[in-house]
N, C-alpha and C. Protein backbone atom coordinates (compact mmCIF):
# COMPACT_ATOMS: atom_id res chain seq x y z
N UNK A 1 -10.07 52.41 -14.49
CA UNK A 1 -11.31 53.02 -14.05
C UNK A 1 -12.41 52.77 -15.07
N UNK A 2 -11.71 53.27 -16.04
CA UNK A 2 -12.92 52.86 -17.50
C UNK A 2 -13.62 51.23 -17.62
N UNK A 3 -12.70 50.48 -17.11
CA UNK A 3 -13.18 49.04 -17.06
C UNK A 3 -14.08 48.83 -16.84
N UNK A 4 -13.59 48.90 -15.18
CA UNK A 4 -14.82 48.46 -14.25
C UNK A 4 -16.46 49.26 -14.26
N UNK A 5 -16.13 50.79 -14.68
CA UNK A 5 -17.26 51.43 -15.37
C UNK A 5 -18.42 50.86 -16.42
N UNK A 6 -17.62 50.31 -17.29
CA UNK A 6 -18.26 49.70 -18.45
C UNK A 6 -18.98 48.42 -17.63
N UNK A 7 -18.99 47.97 -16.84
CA UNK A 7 -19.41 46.63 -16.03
C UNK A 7 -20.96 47.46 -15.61
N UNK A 8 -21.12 48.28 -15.27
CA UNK A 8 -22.39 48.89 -14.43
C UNK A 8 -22.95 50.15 -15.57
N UNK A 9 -22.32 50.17 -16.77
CA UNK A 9 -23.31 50.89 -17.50
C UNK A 9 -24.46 50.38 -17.84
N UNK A 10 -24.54 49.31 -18.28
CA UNK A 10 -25.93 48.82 -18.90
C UNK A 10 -27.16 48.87 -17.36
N UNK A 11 -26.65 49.00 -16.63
CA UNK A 11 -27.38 49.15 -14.99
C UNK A 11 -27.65 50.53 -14.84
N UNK A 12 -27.22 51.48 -16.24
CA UNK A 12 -27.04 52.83 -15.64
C UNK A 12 -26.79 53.51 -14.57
N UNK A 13 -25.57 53.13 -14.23
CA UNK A 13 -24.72 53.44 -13.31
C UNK A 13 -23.72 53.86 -14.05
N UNK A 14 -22.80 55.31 -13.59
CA UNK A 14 -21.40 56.01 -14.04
C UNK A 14 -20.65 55.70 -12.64
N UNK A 15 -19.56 55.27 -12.95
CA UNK A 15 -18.36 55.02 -11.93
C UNK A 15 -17.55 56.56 -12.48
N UNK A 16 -17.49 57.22 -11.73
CA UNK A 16 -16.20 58.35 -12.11
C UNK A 16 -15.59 58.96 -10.67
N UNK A 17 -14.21 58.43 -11.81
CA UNK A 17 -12.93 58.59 -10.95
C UNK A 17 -13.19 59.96 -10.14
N UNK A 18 -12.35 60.28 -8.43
CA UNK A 18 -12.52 61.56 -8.31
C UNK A 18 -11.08 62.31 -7.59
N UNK A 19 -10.40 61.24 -7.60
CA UNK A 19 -9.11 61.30 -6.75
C UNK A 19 -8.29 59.93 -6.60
N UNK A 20 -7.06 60.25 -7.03
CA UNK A 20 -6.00 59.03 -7.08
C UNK A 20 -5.09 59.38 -5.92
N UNK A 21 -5.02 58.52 -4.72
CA UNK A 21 -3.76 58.87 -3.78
C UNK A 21 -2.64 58.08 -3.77
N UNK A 22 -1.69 57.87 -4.45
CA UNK A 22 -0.49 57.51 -4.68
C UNK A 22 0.42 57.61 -3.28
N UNK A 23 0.82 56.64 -2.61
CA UNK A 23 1.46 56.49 -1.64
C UNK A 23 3.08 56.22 -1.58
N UNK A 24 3.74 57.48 -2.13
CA UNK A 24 5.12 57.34 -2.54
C UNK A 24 6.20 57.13 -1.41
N UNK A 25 5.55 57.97 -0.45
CA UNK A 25 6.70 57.78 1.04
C UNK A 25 6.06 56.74 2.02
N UNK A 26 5.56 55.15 2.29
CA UNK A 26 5.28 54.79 2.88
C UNK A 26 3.85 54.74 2.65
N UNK A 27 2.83 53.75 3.89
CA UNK A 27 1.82 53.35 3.71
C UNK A 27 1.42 54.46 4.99
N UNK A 28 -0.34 54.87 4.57
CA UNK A 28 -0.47 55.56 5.15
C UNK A 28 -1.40 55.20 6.65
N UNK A 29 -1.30 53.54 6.42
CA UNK A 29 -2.02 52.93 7.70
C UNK A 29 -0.85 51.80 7.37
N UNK A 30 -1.56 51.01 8.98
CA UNK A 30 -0.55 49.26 8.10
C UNK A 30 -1.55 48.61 7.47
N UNK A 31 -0.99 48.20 6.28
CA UNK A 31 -1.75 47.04 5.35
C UNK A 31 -1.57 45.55 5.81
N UNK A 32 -2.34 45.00 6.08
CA UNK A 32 -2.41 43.49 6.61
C UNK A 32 -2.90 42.90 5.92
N UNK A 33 -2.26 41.74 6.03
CA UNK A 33 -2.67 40.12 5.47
C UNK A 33 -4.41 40.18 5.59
N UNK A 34 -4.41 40.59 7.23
CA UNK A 34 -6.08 40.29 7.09
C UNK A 34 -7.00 41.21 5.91
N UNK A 35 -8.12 40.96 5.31
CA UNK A 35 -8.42 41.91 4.67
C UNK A 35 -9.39 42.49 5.33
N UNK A 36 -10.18 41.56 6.15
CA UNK A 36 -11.01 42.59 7.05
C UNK A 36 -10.77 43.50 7.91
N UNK A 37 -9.05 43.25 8.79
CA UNK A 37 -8.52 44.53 8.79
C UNK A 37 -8.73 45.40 8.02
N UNK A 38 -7.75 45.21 7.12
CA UNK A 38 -7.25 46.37 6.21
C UNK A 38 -8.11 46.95 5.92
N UNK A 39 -9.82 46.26 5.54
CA UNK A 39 -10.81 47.33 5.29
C UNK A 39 -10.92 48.06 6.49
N UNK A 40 -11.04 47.56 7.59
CA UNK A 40 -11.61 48.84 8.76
C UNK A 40 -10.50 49.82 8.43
N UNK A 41 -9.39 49.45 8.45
CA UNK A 41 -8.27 50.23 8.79
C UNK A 41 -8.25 51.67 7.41
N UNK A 42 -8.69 50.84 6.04
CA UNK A 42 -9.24 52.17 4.95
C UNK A 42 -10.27 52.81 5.33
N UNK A 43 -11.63 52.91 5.80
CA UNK A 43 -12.52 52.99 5.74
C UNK A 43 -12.67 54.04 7.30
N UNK A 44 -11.26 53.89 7.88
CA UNK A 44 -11.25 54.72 9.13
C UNK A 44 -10.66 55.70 8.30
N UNK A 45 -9.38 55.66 7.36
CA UNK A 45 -8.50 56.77 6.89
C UNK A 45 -9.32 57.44 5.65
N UNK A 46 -10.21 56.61 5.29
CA UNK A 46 -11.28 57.53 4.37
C UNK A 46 -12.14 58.82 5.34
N UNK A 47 -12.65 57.73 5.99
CA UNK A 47 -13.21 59.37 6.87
C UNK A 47 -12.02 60.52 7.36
N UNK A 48 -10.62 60.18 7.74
CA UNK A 48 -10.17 61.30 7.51
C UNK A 48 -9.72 61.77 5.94
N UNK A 49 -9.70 62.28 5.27
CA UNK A 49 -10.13 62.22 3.88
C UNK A 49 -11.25 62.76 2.87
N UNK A 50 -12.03 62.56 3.25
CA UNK A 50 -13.42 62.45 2.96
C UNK A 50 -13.63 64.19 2.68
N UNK A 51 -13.31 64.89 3.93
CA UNK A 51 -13.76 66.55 3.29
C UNK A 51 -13.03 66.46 2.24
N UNK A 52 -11.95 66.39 1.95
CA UNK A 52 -11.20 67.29 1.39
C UNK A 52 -10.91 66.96 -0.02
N UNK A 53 -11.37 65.59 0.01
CA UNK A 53 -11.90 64.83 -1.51
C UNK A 53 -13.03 63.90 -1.57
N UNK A 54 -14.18 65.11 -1.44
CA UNK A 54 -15.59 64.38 -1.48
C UNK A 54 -16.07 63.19 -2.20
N UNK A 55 -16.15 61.86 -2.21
CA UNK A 55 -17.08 60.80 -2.58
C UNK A 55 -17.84 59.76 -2.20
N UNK A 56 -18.41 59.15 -2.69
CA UNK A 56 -19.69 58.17 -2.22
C UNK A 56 -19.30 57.12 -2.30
N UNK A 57 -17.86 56.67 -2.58
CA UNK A 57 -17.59 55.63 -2.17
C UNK A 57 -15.77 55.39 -2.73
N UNK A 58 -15.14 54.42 -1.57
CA UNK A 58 -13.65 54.80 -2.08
C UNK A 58 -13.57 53.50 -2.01
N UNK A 59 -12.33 52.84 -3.03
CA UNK A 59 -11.22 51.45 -2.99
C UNK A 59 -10.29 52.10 -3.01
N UNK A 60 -9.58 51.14 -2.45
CA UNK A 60 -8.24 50.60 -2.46
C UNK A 60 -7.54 49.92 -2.78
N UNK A 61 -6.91 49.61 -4.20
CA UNK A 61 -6.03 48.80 -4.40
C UNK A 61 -4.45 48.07 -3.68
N UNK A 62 -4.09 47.29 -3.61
CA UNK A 62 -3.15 47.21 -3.02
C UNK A 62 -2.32 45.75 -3.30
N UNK A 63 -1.11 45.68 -3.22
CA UNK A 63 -0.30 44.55 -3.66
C UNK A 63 0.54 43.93 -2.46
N UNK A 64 -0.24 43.83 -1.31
CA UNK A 64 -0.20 43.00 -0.37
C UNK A 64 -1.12 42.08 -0.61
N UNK A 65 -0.87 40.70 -0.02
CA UNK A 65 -2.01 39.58 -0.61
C UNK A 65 -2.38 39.58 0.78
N UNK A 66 -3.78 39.05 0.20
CA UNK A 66 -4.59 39.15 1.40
C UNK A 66 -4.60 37.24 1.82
N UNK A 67 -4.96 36.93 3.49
CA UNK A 67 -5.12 35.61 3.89
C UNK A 67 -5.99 34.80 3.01
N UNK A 68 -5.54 33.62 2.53
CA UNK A 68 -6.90 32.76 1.92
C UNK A 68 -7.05 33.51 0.27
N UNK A 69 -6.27 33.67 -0.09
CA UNK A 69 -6.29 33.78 -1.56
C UNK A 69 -7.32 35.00 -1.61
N UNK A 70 -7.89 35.44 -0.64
CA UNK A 70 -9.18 36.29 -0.84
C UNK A 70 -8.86 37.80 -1.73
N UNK A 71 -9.22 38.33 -2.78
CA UNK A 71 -8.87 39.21 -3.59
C UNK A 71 -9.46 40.52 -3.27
N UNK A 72 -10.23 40.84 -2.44
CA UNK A 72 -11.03 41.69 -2.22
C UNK A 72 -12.61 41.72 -0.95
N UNK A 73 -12.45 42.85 -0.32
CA UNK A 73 -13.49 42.56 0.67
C UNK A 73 -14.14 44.23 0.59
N UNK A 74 -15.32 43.90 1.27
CA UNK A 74 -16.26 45.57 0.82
C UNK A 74 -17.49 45.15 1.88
N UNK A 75 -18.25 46.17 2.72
CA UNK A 75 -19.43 45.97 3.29
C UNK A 75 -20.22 45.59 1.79
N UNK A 76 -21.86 44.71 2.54
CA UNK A 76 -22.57 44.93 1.64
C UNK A 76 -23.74 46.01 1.87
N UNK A 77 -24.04 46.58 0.93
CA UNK A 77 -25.38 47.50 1.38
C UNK A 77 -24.69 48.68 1.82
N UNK A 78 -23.83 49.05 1.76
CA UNK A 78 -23.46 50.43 2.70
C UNK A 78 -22.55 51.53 1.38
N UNK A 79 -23.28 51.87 0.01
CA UNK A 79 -22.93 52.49 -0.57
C UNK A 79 -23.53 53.73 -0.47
N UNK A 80 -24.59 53.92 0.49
CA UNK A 80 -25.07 55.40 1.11
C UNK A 80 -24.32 55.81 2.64
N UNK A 81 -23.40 55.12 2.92
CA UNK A 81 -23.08 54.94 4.27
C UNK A 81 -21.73 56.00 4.13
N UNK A 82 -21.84 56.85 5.69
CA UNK A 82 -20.53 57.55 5.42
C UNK A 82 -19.45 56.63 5.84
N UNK A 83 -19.79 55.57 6.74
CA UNK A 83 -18.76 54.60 7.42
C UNK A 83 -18.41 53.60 6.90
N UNK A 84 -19.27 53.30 5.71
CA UNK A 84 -18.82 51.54 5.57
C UNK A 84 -19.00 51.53 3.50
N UNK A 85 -18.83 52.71 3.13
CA UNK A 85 -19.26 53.04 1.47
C UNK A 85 -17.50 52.59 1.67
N UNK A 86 -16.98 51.75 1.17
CA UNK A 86 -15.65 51.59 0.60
C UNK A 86 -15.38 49.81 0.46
N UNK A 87 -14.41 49.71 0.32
CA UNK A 87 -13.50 48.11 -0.52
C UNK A 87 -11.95 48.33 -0.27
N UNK A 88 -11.39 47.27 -0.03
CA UNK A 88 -10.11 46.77 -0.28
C UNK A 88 -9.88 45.70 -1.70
N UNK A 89 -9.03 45.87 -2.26
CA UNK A 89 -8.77 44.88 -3.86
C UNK A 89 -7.45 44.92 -3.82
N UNK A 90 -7.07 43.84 -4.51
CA UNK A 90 -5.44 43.30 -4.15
C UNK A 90 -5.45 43.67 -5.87
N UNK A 91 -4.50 44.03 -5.81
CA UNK A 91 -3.78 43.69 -7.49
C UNK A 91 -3.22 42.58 -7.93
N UNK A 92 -4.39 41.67 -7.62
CA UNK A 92 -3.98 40.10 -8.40
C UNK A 92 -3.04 39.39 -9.62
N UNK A 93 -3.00 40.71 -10.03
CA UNK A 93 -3.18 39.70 -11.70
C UNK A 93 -2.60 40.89 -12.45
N UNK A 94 -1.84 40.51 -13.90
CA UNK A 94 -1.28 41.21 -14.40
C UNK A 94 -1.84 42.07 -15.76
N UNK A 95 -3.43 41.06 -15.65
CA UNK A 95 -4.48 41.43 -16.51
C UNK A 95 -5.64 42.64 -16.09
N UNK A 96 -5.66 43.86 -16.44
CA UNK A 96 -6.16 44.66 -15.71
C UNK A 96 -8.05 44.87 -15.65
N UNK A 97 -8.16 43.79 -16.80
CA UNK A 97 -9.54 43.60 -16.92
C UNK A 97 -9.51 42.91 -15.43
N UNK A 98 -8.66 41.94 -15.51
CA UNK A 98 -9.07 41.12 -14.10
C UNK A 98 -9.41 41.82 -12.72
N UNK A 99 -8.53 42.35 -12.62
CA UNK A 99 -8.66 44.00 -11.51
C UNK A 99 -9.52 44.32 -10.90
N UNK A 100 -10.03 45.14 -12.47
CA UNK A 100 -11.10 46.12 -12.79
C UNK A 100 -12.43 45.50 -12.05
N UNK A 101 -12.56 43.74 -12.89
CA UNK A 101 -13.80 43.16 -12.32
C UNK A 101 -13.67 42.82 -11.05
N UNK A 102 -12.43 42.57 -10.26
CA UNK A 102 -12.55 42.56 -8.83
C UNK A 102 -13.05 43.64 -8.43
N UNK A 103 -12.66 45.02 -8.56
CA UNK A 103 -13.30 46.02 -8.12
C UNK A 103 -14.82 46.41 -8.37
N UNK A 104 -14.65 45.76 -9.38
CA UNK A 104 -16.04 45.56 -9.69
C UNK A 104 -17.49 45.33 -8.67
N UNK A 105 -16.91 43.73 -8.50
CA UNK A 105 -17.72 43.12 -7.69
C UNK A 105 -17.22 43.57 -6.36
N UNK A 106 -16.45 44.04 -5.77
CA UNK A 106 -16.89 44.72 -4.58
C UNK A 106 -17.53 45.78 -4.37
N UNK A 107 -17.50 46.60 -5.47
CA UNK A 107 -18.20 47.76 -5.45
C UNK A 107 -19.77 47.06 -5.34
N UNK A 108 -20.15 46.15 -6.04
CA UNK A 108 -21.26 45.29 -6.30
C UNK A 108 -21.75 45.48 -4.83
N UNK A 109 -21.10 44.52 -4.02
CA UNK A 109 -21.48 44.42 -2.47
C UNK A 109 -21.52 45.57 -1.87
N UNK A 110 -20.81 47.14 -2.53
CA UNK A 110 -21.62 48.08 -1.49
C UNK A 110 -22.78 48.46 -1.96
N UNK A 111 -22.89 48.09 -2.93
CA UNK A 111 -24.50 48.28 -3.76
C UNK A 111 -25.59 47.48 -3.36
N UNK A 112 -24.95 46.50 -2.72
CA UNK A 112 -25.94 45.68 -2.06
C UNK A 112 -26.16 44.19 -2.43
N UNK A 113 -25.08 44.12 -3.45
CA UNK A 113 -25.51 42.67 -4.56
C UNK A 113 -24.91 41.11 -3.71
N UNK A 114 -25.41 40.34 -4.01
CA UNK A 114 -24.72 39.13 -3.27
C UNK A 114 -24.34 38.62 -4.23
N UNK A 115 -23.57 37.27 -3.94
CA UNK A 115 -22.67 36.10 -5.36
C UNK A 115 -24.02 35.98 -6.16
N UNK A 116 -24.07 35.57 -7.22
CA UNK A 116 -25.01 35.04 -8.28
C UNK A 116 -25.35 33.73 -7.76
N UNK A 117 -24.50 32.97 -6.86
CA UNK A 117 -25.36 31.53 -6.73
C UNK A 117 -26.42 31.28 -5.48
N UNK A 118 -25.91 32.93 -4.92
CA UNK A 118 -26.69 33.34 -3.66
C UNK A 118 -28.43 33.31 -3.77
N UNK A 119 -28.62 33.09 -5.13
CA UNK A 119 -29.92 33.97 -5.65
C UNK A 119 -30.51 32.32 -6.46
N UNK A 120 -29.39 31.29 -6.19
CA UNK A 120 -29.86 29.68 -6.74
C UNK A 120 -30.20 29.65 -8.23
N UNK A 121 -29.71 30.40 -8.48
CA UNK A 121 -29.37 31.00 -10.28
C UNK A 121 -28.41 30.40 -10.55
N UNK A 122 -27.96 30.12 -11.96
CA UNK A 122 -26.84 29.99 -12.38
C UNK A 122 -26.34 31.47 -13.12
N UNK A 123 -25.51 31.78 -13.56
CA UNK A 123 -25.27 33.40 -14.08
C UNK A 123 -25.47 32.91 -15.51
N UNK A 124 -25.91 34.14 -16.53
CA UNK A 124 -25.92 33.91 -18.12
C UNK A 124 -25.83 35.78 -18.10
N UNK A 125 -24.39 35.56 -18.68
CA UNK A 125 -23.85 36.45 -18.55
C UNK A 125 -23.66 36.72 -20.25
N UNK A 126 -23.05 37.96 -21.09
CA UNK A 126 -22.23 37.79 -22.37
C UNK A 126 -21.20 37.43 -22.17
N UNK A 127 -20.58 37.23 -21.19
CA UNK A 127 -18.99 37.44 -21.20
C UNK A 127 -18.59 36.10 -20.40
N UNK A 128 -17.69 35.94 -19.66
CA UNK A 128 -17.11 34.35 -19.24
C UNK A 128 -17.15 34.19 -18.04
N UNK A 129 -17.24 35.37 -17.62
CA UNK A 129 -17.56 35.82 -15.73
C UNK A 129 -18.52 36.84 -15.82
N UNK A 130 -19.51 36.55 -14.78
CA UNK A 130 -20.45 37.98 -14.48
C UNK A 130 -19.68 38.33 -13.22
N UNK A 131 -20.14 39.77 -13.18
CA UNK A 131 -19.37 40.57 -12.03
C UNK A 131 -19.39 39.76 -10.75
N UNK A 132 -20.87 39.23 -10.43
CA UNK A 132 -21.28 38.65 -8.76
C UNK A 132 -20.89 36.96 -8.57
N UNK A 133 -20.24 36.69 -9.93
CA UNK A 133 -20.02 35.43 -9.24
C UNK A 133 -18.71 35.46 -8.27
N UNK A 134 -19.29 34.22 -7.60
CA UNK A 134 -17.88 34.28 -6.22
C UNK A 134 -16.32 34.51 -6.31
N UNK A 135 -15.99 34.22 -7.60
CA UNK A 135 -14.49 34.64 -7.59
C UNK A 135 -14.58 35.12 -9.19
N UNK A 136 -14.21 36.60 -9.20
CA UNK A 136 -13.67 36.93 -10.52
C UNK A 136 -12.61 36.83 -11.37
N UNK A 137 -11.79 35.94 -11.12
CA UNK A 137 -10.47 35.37 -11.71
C UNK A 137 -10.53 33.89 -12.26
């Protein structure tokens, strides 16, 4: 959580955690290959959810791989949205920075952000990846 936080401080933005749901007996939807499934399919079980652990926006990690190597999917623009504020993220990688910045950059896209090359920029970032470029791994 702290990771991907540190990615959107200098933006002054706080990421804080507000609820971990640990799925010990089974999945609580089906998780699919597709990821654009799987997002509708979170993003329906968030709204049931939602009273009873209020936030402005939820992921999902998960260690099903998604079709097409794809690591993660999220609306863009819909981080005020009660329907579409959420992300799906695969647990790629055994490096948790790596993760973190996937979650990262989807959170990015409910914020509204597009890839960095979207913008005919190149990124100049401190670090070796900026959050919005197209693949964070």
């Amino acid at each position: 959580m702290a990771l991907f936080s540190l990615l959107y401080y200098p933006l002054n933005i706080r990421i804080t955690l507000v609820w971990v749901d640990v799925w010990k007996d089974g999945d609580k939807f089906e998780v699919a290959t597709s990821g654009d499934r799987t997002l509708d399919r979170f993003l329906n079980y968030r709204k049931e959810i939602i009273r009873a652990h209020p936030n402005d926006n939820a992921h999902m990690l998960t260690d099903v791989r998604f079709e097409a190597n794809v690591v993660g999917k999220a609306f863009k623009g819909t981080m005020c949205s009660y329907d579409y504020s959420g992300g799906v993220d695969v647990d790629h990688s055994t490096n948790a920075a790596v993760v973190a910045a996937t979650v990262a950059h989807e959170m990015g896209h409910n914020f509204g952000m597009e890839h960095d090359v979207d913008y005919g920029t190149t990124c100049d970032c401190p670090g070796t990846h900026c959050v919005m470029a197209p693949s964070t791994g």
